[in-house]
C-alpha atoms as a PDB file:
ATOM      1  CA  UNK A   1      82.669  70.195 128.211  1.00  0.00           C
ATOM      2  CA  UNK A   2      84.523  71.713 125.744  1.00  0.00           C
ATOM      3  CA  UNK A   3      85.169  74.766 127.630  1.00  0.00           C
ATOM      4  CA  UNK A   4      86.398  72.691 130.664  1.00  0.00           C
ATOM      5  CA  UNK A   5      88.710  71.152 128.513  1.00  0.00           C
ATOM      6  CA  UNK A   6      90.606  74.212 127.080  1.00  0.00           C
ATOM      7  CA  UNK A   7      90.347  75.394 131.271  1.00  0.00           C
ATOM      8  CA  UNK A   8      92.605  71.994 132.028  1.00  0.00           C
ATOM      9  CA  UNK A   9      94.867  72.461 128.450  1.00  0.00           C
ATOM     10  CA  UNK A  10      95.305  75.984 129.479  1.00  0.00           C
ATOM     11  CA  UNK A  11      96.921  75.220 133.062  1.00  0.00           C
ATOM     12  CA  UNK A  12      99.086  72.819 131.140  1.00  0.00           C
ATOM     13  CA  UNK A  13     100.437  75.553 128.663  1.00  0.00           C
ATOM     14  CA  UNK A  14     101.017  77.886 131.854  1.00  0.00           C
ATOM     15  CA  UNK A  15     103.099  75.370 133.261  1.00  0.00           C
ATOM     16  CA  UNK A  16     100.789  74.234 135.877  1.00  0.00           C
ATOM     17  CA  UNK A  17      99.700  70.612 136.963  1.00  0.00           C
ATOM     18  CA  UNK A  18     100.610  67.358 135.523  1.00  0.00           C
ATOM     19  CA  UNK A  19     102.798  67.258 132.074  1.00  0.00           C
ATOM     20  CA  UNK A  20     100.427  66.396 129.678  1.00  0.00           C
ATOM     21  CA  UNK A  21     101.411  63.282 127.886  1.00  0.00           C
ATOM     22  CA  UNK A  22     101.851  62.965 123.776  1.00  0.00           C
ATOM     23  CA  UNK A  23      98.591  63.318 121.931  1.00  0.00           C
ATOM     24  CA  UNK A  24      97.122  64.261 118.362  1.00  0.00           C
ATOM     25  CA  UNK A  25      95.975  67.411 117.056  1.00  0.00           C
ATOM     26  CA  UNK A  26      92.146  67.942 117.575  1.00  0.00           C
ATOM     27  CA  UNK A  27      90.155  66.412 114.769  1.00  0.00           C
ATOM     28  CA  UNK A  28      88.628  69.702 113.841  1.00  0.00           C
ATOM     29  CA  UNK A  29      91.085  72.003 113.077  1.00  0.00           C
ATOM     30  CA  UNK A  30      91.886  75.641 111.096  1.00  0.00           C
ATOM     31  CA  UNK A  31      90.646  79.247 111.792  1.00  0.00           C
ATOM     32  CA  UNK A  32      87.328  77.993 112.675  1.00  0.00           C
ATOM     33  CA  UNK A  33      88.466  76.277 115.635  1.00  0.00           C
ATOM     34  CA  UNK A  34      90.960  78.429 117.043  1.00  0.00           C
ATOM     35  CA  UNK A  35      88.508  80.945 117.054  1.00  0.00           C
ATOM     36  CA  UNK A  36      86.212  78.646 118.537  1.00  0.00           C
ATOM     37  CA  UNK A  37      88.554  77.577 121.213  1.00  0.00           C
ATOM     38  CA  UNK A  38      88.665  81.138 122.328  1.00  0.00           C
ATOM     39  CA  UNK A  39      89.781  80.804 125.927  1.00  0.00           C
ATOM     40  CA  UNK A  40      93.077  79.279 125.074  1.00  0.00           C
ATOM     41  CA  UNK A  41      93.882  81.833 122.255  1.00  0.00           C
ATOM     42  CA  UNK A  42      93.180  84.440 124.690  1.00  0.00           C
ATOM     43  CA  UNK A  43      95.861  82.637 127.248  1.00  0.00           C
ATOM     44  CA  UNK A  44      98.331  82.419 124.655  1.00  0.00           C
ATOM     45  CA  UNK A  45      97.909  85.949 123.637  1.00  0.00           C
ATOM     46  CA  UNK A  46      98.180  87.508 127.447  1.00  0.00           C
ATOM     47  CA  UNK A  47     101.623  84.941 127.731  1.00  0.00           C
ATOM     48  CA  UNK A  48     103.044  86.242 124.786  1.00  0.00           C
ATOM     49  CA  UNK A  49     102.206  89.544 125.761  1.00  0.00           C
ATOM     50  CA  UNK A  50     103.627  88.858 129.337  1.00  0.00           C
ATOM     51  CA  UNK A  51     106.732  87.001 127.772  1.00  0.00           C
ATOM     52  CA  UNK A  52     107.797  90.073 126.155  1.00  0.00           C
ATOM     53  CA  UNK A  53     108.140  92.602 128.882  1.00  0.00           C
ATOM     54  CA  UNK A  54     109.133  90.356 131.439  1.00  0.00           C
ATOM     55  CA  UNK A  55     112.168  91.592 133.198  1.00  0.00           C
ATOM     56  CA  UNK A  56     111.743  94.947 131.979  1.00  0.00           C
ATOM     57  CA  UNK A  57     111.628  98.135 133.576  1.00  0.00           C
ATOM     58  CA  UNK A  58     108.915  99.875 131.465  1.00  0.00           C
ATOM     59  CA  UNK A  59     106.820  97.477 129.886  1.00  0.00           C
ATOM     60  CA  UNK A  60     104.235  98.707 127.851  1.00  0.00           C
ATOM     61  CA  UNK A  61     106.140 102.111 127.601  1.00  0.00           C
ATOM     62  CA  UNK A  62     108.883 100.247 125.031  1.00  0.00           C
ATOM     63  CA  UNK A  63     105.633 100.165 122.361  1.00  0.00           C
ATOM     64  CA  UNK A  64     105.613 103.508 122.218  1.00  0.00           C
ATOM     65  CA  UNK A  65     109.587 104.282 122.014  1.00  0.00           C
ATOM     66  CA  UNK A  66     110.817 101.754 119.302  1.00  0.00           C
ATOM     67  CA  UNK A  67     107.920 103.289 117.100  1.00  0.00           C
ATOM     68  CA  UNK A  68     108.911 106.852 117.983  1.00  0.00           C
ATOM     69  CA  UNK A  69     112.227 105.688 117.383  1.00  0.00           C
ATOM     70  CA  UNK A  70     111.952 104.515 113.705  1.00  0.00           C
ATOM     71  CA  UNK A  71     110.224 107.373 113.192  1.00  0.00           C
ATOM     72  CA  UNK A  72     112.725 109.974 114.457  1.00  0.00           C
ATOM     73  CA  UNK A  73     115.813 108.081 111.730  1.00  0.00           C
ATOM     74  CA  UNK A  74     113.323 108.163 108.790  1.00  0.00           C
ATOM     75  CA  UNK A  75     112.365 111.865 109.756  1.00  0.00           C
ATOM     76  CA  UNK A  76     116.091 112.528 109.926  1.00  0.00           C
ATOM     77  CA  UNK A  77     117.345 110.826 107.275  1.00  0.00           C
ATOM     78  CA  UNK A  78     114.395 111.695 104.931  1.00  0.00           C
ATOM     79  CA  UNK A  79     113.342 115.477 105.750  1.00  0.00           C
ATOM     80  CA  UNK A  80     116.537 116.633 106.513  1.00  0.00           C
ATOM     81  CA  UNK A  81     119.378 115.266 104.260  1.00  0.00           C
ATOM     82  CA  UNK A  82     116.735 113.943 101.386  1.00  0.00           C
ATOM     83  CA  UNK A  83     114.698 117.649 102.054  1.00  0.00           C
ATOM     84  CA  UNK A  84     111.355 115.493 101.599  1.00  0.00           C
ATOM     85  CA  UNK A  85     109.440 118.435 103.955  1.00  0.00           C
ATOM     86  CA  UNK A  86     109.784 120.669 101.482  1.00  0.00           C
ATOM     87  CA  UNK A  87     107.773 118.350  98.782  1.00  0.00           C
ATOM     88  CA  UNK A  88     105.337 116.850 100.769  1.00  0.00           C
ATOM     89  CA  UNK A  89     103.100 118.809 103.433  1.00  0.00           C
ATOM     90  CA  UNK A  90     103.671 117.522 106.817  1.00  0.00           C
ATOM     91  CA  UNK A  91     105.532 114.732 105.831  1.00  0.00           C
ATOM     92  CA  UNK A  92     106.341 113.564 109.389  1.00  0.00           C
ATOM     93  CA  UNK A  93     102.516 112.331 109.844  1.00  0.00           C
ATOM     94  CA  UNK A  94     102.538 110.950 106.054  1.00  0.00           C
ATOM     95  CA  UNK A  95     105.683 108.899 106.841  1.00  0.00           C
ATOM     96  CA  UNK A  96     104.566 107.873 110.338  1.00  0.00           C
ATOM     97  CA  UNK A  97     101.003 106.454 108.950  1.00  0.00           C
ATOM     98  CA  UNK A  98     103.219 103.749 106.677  1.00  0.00           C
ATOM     99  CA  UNK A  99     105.513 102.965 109.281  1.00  0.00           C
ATOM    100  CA  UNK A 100     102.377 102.015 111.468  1.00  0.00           C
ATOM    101  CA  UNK A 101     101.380  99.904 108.682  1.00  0.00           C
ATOM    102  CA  UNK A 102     104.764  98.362 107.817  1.00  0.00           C
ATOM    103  CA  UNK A 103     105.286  98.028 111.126  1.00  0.00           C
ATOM    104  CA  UNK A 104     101.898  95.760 112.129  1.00  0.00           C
ATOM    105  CA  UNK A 105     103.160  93.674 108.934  1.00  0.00           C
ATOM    106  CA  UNK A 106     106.412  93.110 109.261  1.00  0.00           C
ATOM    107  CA  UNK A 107     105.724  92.245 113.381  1.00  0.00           C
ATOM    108  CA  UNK A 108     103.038  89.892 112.736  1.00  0.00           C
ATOM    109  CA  UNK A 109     105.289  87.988 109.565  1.00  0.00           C
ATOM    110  CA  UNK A 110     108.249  87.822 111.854  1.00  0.00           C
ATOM    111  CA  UNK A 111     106.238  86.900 114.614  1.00  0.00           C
ATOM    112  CA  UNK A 112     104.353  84.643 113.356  1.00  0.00           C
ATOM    113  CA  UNK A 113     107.143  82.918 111.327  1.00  0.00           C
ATOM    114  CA  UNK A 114     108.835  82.052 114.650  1.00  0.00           C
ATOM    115  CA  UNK A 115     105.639  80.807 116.542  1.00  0.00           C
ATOM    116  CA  UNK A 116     105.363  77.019 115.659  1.00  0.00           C
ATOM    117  CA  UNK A 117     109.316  76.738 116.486  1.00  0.00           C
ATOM    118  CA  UNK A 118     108.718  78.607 119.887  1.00  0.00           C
ATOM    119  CA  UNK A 119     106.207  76.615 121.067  1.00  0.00           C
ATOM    120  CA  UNK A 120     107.635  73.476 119.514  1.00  0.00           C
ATOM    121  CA  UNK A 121     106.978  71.923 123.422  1.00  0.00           C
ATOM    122  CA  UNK A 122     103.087  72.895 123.484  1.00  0.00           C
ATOM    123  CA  UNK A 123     102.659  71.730 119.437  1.00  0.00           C
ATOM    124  CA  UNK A 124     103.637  68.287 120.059  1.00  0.00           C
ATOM    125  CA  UNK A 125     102.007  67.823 123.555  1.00  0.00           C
ATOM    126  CA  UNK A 126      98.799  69.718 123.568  1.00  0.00           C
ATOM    127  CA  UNK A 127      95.292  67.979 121.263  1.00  0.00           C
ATOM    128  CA  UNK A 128      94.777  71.872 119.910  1.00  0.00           C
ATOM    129  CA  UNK A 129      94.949  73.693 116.278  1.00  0.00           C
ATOM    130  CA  UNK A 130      98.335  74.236 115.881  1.00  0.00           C
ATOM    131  CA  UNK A 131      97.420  77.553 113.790  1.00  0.00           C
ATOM    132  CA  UNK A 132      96.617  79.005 117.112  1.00  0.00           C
ATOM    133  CA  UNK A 133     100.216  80.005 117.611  1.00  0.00           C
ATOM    134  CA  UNK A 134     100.780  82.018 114.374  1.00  0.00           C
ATOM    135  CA  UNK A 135      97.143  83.319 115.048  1.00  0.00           C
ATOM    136  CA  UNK A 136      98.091  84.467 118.561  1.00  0.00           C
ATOM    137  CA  UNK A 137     101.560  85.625 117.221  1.00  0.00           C
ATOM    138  CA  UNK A 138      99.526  87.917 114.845  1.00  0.00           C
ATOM    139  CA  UNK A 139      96.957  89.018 117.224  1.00  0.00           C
ATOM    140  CA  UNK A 140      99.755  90.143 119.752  1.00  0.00           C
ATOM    141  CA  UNK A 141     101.366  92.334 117.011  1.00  0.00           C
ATOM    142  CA  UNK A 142      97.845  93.670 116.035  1.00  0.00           C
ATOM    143  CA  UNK A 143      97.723  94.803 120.258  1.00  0.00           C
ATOM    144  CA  UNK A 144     100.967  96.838 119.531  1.00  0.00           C
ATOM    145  CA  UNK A 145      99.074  99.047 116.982  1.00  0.00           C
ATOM    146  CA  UNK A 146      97.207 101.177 119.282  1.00  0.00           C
ATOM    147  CA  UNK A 147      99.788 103.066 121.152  1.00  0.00           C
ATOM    148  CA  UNK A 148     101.049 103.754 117.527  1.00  0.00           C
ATOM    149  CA  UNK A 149      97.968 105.520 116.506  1.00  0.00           C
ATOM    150  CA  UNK A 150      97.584 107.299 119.673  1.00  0.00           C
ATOM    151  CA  UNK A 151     100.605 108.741 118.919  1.00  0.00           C
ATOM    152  CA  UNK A 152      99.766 109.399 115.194  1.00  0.00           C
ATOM    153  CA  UNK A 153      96.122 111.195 116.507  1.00  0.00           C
ATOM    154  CA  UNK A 154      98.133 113.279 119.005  1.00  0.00           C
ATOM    155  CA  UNK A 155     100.346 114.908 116.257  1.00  0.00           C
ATOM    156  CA  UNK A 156      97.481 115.124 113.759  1.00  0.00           C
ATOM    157  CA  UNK A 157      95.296 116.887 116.775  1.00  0.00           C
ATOM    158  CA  UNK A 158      98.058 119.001 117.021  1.00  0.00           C
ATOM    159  CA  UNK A 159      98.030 120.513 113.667  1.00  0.00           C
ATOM    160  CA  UNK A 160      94.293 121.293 113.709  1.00  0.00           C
ATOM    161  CA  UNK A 161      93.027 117.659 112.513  1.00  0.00           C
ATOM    162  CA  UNK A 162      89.689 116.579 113.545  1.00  0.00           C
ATOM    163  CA  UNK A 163      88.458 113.148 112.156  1.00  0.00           C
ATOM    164  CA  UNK A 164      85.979 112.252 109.853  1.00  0.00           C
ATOM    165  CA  UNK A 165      84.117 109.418 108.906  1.00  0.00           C
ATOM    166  CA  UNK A 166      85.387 108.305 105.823  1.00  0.00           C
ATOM    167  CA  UNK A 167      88.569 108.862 107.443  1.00  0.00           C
ATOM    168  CA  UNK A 168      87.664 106.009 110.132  1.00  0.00           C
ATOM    169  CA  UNK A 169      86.557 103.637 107.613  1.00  0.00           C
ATOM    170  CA  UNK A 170      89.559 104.384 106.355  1.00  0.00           C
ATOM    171  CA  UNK A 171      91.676 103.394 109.149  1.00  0.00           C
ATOM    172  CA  UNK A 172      89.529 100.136 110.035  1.00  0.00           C
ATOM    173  CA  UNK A 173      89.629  99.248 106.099  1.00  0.00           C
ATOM    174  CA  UNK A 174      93.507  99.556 106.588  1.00  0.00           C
ATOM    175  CA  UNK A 175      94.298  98.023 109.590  1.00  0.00           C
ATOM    176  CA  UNK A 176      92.016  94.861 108.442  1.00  0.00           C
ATOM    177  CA  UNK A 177      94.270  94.585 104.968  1.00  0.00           C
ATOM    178  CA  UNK A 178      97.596  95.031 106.819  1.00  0.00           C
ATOM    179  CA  UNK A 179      96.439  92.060 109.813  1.00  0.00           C
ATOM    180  CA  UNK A 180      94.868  89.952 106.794  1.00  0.00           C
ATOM    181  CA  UNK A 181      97.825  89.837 104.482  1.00  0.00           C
ATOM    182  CA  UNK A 182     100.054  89.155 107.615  1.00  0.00           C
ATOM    183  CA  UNK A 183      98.199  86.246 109.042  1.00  0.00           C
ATOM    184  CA  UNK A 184      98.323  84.503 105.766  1.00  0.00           C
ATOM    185  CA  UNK A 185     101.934  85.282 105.602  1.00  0.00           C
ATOM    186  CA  UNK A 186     101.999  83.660 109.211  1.00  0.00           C
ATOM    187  CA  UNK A 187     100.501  80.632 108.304  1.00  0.00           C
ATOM    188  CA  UNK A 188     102.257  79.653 105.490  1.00  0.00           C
ATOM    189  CA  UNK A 189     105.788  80.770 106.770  1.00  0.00           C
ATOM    190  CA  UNK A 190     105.674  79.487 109.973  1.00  0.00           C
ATOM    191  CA  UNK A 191     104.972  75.652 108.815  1.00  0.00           C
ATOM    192  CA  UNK A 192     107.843  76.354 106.359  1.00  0.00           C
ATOM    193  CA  UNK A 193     109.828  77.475 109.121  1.00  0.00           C
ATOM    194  CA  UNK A 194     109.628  74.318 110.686  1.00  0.00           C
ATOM    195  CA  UNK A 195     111.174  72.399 107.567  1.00  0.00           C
ATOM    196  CA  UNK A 196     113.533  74.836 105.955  1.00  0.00           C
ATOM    197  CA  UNK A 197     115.134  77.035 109.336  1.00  0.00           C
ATOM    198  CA  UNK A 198     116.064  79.411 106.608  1.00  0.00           C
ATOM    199  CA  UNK A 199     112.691  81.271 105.891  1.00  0.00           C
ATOM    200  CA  UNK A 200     113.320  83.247 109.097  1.00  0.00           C
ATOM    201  CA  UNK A 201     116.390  84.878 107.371  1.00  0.00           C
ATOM    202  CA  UNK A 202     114.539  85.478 104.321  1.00  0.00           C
ATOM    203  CA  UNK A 203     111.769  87.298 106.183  1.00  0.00           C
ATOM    204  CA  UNK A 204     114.153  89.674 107.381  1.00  0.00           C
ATOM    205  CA  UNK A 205     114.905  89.941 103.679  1.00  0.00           C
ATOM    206  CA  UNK A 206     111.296  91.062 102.699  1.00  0.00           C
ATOM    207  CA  UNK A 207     110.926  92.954 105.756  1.00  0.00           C
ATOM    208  CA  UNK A 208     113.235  95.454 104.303  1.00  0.00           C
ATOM    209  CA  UNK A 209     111.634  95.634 100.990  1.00  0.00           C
ATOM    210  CA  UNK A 210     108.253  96.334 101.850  1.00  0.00           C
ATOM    211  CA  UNK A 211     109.164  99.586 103.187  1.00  0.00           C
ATOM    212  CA  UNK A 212     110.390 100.664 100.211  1.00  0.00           C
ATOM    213  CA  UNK A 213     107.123  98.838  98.191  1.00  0.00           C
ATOM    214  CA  UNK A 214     104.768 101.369  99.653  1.00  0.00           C
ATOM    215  CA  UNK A 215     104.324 105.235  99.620  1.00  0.00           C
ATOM    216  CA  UNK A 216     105.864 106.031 103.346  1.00  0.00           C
ATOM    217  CA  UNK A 217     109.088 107.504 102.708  1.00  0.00           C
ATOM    218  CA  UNK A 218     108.350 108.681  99.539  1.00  0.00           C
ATOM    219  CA  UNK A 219     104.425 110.090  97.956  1.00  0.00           C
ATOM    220  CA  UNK A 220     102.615 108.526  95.858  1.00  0.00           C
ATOM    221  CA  UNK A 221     102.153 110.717  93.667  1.00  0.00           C
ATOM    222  CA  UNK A 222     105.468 110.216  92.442  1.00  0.00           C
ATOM    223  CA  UNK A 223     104.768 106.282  91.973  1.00  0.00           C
ATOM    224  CA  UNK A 224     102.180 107.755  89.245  1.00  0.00           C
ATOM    225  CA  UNK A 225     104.988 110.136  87.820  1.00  0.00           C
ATOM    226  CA  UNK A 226     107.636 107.742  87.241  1.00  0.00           C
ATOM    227  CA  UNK A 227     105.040 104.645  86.311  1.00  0.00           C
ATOM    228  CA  UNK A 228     103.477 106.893  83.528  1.00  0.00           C
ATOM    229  CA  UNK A 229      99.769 105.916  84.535  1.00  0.00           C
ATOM    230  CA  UNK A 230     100.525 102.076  84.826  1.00  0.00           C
ATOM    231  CA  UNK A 231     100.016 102.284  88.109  1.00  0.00           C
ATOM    232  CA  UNK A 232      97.730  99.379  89.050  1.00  0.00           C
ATOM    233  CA  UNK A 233     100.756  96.904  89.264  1.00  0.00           C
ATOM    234  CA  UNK A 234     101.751  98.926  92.206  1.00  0.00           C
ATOM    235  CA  UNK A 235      98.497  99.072  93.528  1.00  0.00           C
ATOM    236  CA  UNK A 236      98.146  95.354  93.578  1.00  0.00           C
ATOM    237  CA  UNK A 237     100.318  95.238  96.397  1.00  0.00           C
ATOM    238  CA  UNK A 238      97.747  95.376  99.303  1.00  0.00           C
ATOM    239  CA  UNK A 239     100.242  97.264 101.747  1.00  0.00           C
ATOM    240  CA  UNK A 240     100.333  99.681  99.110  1.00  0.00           C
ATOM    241  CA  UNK A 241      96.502 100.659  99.379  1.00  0.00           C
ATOM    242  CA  UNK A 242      96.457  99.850 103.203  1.00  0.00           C
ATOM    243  CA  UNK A 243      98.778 102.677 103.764  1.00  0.00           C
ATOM    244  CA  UNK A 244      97.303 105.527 101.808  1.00  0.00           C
ATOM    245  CA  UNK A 245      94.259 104.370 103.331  1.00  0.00           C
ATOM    246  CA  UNK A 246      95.978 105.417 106.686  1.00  0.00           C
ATOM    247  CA  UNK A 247      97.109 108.607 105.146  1.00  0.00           C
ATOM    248  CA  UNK A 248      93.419 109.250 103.899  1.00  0.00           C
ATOM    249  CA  UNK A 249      92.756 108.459 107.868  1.00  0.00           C
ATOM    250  CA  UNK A 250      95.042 110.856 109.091  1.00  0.00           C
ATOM    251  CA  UNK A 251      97.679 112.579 106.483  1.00  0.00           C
ATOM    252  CA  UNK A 252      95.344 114.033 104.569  1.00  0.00           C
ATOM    253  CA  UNK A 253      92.783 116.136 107.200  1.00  0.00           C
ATOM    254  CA  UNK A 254      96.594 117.172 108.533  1.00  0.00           C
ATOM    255  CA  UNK A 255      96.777 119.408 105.264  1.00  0.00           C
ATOM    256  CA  UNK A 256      95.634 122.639 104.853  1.00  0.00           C
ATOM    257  CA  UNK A 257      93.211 121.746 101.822  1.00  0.00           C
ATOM    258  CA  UNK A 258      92.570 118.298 102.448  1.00  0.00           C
ATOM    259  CA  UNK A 259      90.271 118.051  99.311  1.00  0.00           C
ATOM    260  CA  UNK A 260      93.324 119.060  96.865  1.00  0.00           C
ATOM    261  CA  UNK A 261      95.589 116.859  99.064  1.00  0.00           C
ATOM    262  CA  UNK A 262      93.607 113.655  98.442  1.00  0.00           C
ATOM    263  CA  UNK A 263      92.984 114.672  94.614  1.00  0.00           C
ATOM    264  CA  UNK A 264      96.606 114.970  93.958  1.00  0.00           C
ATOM    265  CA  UNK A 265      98.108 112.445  96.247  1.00  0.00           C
ATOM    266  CA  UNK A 266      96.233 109.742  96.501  1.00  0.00           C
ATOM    267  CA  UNK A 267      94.449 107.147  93.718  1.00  0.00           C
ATOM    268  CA  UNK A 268      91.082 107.557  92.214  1.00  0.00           C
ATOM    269  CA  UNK A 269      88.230 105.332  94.170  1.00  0.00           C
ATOM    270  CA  UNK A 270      90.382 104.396  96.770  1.00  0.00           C
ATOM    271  CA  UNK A 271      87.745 103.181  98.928  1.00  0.00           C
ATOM    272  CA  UNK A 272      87.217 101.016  95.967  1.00  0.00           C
ATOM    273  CA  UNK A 273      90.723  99.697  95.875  1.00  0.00           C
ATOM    274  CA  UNK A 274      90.673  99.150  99.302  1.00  0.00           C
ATOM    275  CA  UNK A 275      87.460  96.775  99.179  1.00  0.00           C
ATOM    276  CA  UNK A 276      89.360  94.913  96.644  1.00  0.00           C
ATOM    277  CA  UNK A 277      92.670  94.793  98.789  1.00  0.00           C
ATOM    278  CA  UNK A 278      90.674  93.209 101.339  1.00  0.00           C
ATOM    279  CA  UNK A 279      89.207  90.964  99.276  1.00  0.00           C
ATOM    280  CA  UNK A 280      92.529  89.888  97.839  1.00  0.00           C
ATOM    281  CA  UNK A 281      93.762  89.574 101.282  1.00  0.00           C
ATOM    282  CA  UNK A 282      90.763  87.129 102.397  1.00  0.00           C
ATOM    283  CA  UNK A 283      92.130  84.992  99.059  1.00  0.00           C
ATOM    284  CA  UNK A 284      95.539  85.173 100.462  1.00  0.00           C
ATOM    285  CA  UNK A 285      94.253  84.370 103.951  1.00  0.00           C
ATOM    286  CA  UNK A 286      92.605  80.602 102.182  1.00  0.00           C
ATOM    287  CA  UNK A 287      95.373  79.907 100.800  1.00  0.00           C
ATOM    288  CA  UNK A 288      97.755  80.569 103.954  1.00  0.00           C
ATOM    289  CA  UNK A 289      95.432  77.907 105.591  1.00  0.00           C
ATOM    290  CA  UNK A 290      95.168  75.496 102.783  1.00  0.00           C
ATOM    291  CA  UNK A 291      99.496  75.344 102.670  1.00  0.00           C
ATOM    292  CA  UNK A 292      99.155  75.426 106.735  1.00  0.00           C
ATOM    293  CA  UNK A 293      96.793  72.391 106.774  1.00  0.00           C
ATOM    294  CA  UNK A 294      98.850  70.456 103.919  1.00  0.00           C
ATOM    295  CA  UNK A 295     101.558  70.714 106.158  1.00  0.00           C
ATOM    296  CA  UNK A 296     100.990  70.357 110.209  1.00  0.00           C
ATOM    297  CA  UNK A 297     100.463  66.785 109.993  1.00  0.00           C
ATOM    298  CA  UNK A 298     104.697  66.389 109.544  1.00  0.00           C
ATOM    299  CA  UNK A 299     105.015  69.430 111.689  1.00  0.00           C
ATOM    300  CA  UNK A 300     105.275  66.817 115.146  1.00  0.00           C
ATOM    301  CA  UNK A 301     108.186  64.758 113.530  1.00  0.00           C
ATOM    302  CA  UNK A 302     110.129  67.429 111.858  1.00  0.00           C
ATOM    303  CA  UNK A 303     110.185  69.077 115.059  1.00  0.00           C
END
């Protein structure tokens, strides 16, 4: 019954059949039930998906230029008039691993932020968990991720990488922390959003500052340089170990001795860190959902 239900909800959020008329939020709400109400996530996630290369020409081919893109400035601006190539070993793959990683976050926070506004029509008409829009906001940026590491496994191929085990653990360790930490960011912004208009601008805001608050553009062995050993403040940032857990995925195989590489440029027990990241990101993630749930009940009227 259930399942008919989200099948006769879902033709209403495509814009098919009769509008539906005003009701209440499902009784049972949170993660549990949007991830329970699967089919409609999965319908929101192919509309949004739709939504956003509608009308254009390529499609699917602009998720693999605006990444290339970034990365062509930063290599620019970075090896060439900074000279970073000549202090870090193929420092085009170390920079591209954070921007994948900055990238996912900053797409999902932005995203996500914006969800509960943009659907403002389907959040007061539909009976559904209104944290299915920042959900599907998040998992729609999470989709944009894999052209981005095809790209990154191309150019590592390319300089004799092969991967490793421990280097895909690695990479699924990392790409959990990064979608984590950016669906609680999701949550809690975008029921902000809908009182105070102003947290979208102040995304953009912290959007710029977390790629400067992990090691992309710059090593991180230099973080331990300047911090003088104290560096488990900077650590504590999750992003932080989520990208040179992409750099142990990719960067560091890239090198010509990737067993001095890691020793020098990356933290002790990493894999360590990165358990605790997730952790930390899981804590995050409950408390995203406990602001969320304090909240939707004036989302309707506010909106």
């Amino acid at each position: 019954m259930s399942h008919v239900a989200d099948r006769r909800e879902a033709r209403h959020a495509g814009g098919q059949g009769v509008q539906p008329q005003l009701a209440p939020p499902s009784a049972t709400t949170g993660l549990f039930e949007v991830f329970r109400r699967r089919y409609l996530l999965r319908l929101l996630v192919s509309r949004e998906i739709a939504a956003r290369y509608q009308g254009s020409a390529l499609g699917m081919i602009w998720s693999y230029i605006n990444p290339l893109s970034q990365f062509l400035i930063y290599y620019f601006v970075m090896g060439f008039i900074l000279n970073l190539h000549d202090n870090v070993e193929n420092f085009a793959i170390h920079m591209f691993a954070g921007i994948i990683i900055t990238g996912i976050f900053t797409e999902c926070l932005s995203a996500g932020t914006r969800s509960v506004v943009r659907n403002k029509g389907l959040v007061q008409k539909m009976a559904l968990p209104r944290e299915m829009f920042p959900v599907a906001a998040v998992l729609v940026s999470a989709y944009h991720v894999l052209p981005e590491i095809v790209i990154l496994a191309i150019a590592c191929v390319w300089t004799g990488w092969t991967p490793d085990p421990l280097g895909m653990v690695a990479l699924v360790l990392s790409v959990l922390i990064t979608v984590t930490v950016g669906m609680a960011g999701a949550l809690m912004l975008s029921a902000a959003n809908v009182f105070f208009r102003d947290i979208s601008n102040v995304v953009q805001i912290v959007n710029n500052l977390v790629r400067f608050g992990v090691p992309m553009i710059y090593p991180y062995i230099l973080v331990a340089q300047r911090f003088h050993g104290h560096t488990e403040i900077y650590l504590a940032n999750p992003l932080a170990s989520s990208v040179l857990l992409m750099q142990r995925a990719f960067w560091v195989g890239s090198t010509e001795d990737p067993a001095a590489t890691a020793s020098t440029h990356l933290p002790d027990h990493l894999f360590t860190r990165g358990i605790m990241a997730l952790l930390l990101s899981l804590v995050l993630l409950g408390f995203g959902q406990l602001v969320f749930s304090r909240l939707e009940n004036k989302i309707p009227e506010r909106l």
